[in-house]
C-alpha atoms as a PDB file:
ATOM      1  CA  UNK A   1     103.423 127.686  70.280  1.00  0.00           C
ATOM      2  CA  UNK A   2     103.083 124.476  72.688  1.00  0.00           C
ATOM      3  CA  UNK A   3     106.191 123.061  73.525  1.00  0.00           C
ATOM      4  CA  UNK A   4     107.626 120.181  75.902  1.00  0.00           C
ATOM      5  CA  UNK A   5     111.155 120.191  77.570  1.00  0.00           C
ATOM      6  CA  UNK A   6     113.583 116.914  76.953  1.00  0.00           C
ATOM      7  CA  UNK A   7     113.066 113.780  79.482  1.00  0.00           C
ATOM      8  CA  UNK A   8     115.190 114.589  82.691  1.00  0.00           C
ATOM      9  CA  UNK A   9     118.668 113.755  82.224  1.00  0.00           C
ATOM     10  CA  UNK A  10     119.592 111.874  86.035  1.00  0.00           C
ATOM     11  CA  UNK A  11     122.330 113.540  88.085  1.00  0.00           C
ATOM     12  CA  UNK A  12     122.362 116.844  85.865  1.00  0.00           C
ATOM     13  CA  UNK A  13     123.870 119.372  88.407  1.00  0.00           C
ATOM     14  CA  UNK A  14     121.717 122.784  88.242  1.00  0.00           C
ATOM     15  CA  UNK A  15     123.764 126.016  88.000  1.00  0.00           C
ATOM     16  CA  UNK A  16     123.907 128.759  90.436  1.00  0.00           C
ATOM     17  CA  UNK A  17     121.976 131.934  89.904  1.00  0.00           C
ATOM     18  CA  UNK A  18     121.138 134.961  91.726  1.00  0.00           C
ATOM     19  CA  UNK A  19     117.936 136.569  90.888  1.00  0.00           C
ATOM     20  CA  UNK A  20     115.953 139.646  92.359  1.00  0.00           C
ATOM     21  CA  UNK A  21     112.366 138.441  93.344  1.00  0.00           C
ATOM     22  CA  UNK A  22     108.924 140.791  93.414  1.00  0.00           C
ATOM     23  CA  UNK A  23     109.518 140.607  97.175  1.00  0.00           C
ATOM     24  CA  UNK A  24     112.106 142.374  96.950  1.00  0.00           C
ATOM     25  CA  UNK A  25     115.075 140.378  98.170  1.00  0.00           C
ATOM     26  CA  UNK A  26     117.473 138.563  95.673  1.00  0.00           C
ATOM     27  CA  UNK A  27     117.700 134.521  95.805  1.00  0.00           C
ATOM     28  CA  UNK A  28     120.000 132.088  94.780  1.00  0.00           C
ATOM     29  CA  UNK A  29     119.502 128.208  94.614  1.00  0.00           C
ATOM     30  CA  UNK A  30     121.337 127.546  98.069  1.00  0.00           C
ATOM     31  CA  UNK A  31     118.335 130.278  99.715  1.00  0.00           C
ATOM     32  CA  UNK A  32     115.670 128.082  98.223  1.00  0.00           C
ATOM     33  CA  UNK A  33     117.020 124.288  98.444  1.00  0.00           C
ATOM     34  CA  UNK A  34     115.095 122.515 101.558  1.00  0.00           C
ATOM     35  CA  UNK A  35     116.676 120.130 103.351  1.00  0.00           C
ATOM     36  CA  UNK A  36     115.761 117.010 100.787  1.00  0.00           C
ATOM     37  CA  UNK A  37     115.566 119.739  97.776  1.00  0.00           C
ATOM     38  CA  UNK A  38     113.974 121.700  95.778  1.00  0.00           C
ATOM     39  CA  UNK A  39     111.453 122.332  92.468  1.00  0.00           C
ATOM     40  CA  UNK A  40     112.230 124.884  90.204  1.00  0.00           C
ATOM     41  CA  UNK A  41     109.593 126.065  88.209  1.00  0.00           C
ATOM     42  CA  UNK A  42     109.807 128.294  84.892  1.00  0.00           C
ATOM     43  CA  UNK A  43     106.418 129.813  84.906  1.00  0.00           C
ATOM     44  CA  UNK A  44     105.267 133.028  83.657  1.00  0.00           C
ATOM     45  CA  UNK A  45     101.625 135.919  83.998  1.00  0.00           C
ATOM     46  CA  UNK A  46     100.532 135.214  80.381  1.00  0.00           C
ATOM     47  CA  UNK A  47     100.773 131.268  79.154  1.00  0.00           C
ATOM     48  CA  UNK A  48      97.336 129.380  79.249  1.00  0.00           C
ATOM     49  CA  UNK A  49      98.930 126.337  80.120  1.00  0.00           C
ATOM     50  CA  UNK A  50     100.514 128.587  84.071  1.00  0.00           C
ATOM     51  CA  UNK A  51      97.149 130.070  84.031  1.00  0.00           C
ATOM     52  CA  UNK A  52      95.068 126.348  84.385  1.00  0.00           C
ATOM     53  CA  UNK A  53      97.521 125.147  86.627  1.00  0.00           C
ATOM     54  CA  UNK A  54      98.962 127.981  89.000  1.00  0.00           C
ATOM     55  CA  UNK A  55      96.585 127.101  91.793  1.00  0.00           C
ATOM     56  CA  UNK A  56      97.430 123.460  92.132  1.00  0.00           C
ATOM     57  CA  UNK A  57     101.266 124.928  91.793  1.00  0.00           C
ATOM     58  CA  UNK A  58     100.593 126.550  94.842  1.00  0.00           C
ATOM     59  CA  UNK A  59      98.949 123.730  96.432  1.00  0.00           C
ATOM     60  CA  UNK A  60     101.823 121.302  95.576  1.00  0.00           C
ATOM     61  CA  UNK A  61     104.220 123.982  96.986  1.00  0.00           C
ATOM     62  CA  UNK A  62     102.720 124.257 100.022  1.00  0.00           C
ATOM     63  CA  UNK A  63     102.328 121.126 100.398  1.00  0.00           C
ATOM     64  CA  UNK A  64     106.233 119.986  98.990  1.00  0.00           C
ATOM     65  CA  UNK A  65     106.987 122.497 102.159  1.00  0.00           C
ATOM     66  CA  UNK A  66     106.299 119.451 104.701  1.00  0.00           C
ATOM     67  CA  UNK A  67     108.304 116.966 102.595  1.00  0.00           C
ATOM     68  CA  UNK A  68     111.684 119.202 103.160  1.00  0.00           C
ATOM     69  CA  UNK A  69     111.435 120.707  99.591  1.00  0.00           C
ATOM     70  CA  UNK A  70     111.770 124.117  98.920  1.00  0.00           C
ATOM     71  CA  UNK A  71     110.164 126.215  95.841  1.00  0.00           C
ATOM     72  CA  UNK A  72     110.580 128.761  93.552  1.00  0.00           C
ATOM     73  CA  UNK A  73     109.551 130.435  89.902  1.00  0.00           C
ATOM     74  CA  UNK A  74     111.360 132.180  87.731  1.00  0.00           C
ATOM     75  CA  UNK A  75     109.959 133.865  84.721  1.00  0.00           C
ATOM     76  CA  UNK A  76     112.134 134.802  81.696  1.00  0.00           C
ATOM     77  CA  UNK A  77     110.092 135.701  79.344  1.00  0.00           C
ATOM     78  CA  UNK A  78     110.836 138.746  77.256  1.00  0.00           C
ATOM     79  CA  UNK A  79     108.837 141.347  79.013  1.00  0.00           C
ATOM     80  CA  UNK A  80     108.691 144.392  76.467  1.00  0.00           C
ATOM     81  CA  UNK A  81     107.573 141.803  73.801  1.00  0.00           C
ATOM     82  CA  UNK A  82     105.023 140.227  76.375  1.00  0.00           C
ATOM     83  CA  UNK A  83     103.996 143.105  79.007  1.00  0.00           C
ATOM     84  CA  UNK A  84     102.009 140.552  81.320  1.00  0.00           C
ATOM     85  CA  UNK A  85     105.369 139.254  82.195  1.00  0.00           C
ATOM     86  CA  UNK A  86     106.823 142.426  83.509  1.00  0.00           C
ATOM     87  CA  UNK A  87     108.145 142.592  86.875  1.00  0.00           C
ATOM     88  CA  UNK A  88     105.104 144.698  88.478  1.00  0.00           C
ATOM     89  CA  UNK A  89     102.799 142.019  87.094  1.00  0.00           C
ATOM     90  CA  UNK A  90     104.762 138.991  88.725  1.00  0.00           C
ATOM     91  CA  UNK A  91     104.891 141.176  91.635  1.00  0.00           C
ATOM     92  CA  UNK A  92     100.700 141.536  91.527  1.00  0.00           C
ATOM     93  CA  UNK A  93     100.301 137.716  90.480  1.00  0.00           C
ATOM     94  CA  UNK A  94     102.695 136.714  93.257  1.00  0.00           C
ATOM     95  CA  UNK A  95     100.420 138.935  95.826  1.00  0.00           C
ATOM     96  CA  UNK A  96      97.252 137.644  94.479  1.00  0.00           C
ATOM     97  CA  UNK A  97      97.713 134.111  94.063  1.00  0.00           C
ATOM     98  CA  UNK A  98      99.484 133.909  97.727  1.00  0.00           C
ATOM     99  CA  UNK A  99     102.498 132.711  96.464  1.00  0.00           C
ATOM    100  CA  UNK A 100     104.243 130.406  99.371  1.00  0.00           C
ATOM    101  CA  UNK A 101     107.741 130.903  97.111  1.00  0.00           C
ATOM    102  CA  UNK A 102     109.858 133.022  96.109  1.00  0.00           C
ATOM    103  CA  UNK A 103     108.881 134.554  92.295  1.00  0.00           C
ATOM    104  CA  UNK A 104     112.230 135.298  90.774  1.00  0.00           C
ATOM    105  CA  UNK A 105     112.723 137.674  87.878  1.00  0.00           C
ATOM    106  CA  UNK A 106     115.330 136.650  84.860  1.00  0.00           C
ATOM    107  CA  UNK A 107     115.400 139.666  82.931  1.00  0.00           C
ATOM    108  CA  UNK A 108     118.598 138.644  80.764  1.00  0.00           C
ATOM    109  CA  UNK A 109     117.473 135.071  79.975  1.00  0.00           C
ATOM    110  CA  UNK A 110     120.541 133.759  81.705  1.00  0.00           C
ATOM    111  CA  UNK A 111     118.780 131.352  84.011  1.00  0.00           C
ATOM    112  CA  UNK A 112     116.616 130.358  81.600  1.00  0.00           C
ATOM    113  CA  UNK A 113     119.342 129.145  78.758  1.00  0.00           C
ATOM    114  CA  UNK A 114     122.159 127.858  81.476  1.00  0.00           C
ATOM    115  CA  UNK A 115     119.217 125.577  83.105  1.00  0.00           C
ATOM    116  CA  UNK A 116     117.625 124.307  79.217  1.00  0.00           C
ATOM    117  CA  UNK A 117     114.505 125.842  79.927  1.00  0.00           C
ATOM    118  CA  UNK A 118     112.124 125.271  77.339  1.00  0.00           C
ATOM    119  CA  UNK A 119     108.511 126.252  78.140  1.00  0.00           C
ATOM    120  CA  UNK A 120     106.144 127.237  81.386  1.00  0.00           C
ATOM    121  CA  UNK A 121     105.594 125.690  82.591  1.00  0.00           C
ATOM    122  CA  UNK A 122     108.811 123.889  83.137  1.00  0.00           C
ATOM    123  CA  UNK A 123     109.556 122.068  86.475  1.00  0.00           C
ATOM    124  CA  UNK A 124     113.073 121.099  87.379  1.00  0.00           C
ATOM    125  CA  UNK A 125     113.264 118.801  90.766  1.00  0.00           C
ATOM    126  CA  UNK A 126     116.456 118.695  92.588  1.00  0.00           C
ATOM    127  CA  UNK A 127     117.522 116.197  95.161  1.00  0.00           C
ATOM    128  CA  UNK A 128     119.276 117.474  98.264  1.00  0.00           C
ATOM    129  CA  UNK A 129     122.710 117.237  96.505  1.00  0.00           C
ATOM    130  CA  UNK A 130     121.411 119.255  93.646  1.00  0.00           C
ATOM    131  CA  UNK A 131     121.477 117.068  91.111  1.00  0.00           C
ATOM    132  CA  UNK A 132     118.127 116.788  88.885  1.00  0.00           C
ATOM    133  CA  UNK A 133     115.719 114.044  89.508  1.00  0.00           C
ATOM    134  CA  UNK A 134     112.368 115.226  87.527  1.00  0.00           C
ATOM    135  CA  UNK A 135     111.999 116.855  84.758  1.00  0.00           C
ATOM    136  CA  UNK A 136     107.603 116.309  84.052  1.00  0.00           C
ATOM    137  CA  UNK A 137     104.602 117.748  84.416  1.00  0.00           C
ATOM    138  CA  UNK A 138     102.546 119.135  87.177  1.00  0.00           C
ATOM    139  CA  UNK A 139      99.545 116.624  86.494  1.00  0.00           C
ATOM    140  CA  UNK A 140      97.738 115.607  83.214  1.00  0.00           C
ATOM    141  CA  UNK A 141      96.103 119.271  83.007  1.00  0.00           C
ATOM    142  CA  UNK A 142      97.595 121.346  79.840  1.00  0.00           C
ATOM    143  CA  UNK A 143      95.515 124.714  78.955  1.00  0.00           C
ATOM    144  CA  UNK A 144      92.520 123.561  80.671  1.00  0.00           C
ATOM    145  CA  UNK A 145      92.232 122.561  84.785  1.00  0.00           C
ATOM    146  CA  UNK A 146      92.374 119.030  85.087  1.00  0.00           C
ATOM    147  CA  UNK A 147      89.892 116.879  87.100  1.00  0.00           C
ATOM    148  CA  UNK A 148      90.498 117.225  90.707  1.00  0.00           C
ATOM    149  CA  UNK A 149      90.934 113.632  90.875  1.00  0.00           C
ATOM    150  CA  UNK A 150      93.806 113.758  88.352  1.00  0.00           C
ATOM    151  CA  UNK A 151      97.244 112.206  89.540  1.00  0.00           C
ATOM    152  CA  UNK A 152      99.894 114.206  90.868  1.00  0.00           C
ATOM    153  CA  UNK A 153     103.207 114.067  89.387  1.00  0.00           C
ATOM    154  CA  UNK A 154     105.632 116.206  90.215  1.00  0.00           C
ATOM    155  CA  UNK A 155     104.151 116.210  93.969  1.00  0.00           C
ATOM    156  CA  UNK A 156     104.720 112.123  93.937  1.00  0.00           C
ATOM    157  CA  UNK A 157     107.884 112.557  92.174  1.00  0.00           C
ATOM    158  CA  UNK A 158     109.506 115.333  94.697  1.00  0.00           C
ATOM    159  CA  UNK A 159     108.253 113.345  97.809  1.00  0.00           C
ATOM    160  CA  UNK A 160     109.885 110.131  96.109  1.00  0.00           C
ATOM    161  CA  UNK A 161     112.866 112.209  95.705  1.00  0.00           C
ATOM    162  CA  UNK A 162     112.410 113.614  99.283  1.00  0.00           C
ATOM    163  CA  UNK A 163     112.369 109.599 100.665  1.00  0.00           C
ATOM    164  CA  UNK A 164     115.202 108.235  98.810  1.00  0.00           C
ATOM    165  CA  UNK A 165     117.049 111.056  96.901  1.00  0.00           C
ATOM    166  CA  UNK A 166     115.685 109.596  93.404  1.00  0.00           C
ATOM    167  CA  UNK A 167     113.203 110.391  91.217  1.00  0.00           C
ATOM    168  CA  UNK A 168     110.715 108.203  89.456  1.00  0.00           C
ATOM    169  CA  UNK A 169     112.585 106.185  86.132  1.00  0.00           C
ATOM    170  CA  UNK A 170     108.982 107.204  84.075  1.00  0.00           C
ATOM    171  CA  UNK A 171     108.683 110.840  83.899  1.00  0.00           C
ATOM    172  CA  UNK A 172     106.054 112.774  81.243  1.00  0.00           C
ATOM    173  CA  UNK A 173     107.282 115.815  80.229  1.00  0.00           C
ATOM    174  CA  UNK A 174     105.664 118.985  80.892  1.00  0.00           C
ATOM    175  CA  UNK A 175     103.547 120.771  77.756  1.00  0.00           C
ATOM    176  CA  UNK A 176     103.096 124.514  77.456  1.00  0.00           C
ATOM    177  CA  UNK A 177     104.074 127.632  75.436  1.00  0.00           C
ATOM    178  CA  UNK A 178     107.665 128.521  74.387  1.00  0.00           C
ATOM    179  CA  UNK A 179     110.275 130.598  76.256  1.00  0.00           C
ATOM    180  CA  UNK A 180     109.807 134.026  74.746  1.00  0.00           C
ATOM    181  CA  UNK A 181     113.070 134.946  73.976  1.00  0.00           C
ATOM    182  CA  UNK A 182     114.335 138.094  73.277  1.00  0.00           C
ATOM    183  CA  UNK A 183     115.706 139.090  69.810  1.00  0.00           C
ATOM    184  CA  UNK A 184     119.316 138.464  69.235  1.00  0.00           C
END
């Protein structure tokens, strides 16, 4: 089921976490935070809408890396219900799609409900302070690859926020499939 997080509520100040990541260390927000901040991204193996995007997700990472903001993905999807989203197969996407960030693993949904998550993907930029400046999409792309031509807004955004420690008043929020959450 498509769904699209709430418009990005200025100043918001993310919570901690600690999460192990398919490299095998454990990272909290202060390990990933550049110097002018940082884009958290709730992604997961499985959701169409990752799938048509993850290699411009890796671009704008990379590429966020010269800017002074760091990256990182968590997925908290509930793995025994979806079995693409197990560790082992973040570990293999991470390796195969060259990750250039750290692919964290929230097993207990924690993360995921403290930080409002509601879909993947679902991108959460941080200003050096840590205080949440965008809360939108990637680009215009939703389960099919956008033109390569098509604008891109969370890199403008994050280099915005990178400049002058704000993010863009206009934000459009991200589309894609629902947290899967695990039973109660």
């Amino acid at each position: 089921m498509a769904a699209s997080p709430p418009v990005c509520e200025f100043g918001w100040k993310a919570p901690a976490f600690r999460l192990p990541a398919t490299d095998g260390r454990r990272y909290g927000l202060d390990d990933v935070m550049g110097p002018n901040g940082v884009v958290i991204a709730f992604i997961c193996n499985h959701c169409p809408y990752v799938l048509a995007v993850i290699d411009r997700i890796v671009r704008d990472a990379n590429d966020l890396g010269g800017h002074g903001i760091g990256f990182a993905a968590i997925c908290s999807n509930d793995a025994a219900a979806y079995p693409a989203d197990s560790f082992g197969k973040m570990a293999d996407m991470a390796r195969e799609k060259n990750f250039p960030f750290p692919y964290l693993h929230d097993e207990d949904q924690s993360v995921a409900r403290a930080w409002g998550a509601a879909c993947t993907p679902d991108f959460f930029g941080l200003n050096a302070e840590g205080a949440l400046q965008y809360r939108g999409r990637l680009d215009a792309s939703r389960k099919d690859v956008g033109r390569d031509d098509v604008r891109r807004d969370l890199y403008e955004a994050m280099v915005q926020v990178a400049q002058t420690g704000r993010g863009p008043a206009e934000q459009i929020p991200s589309m894609g499939c629902s947290i899967k959450w695990k039973a109660a």
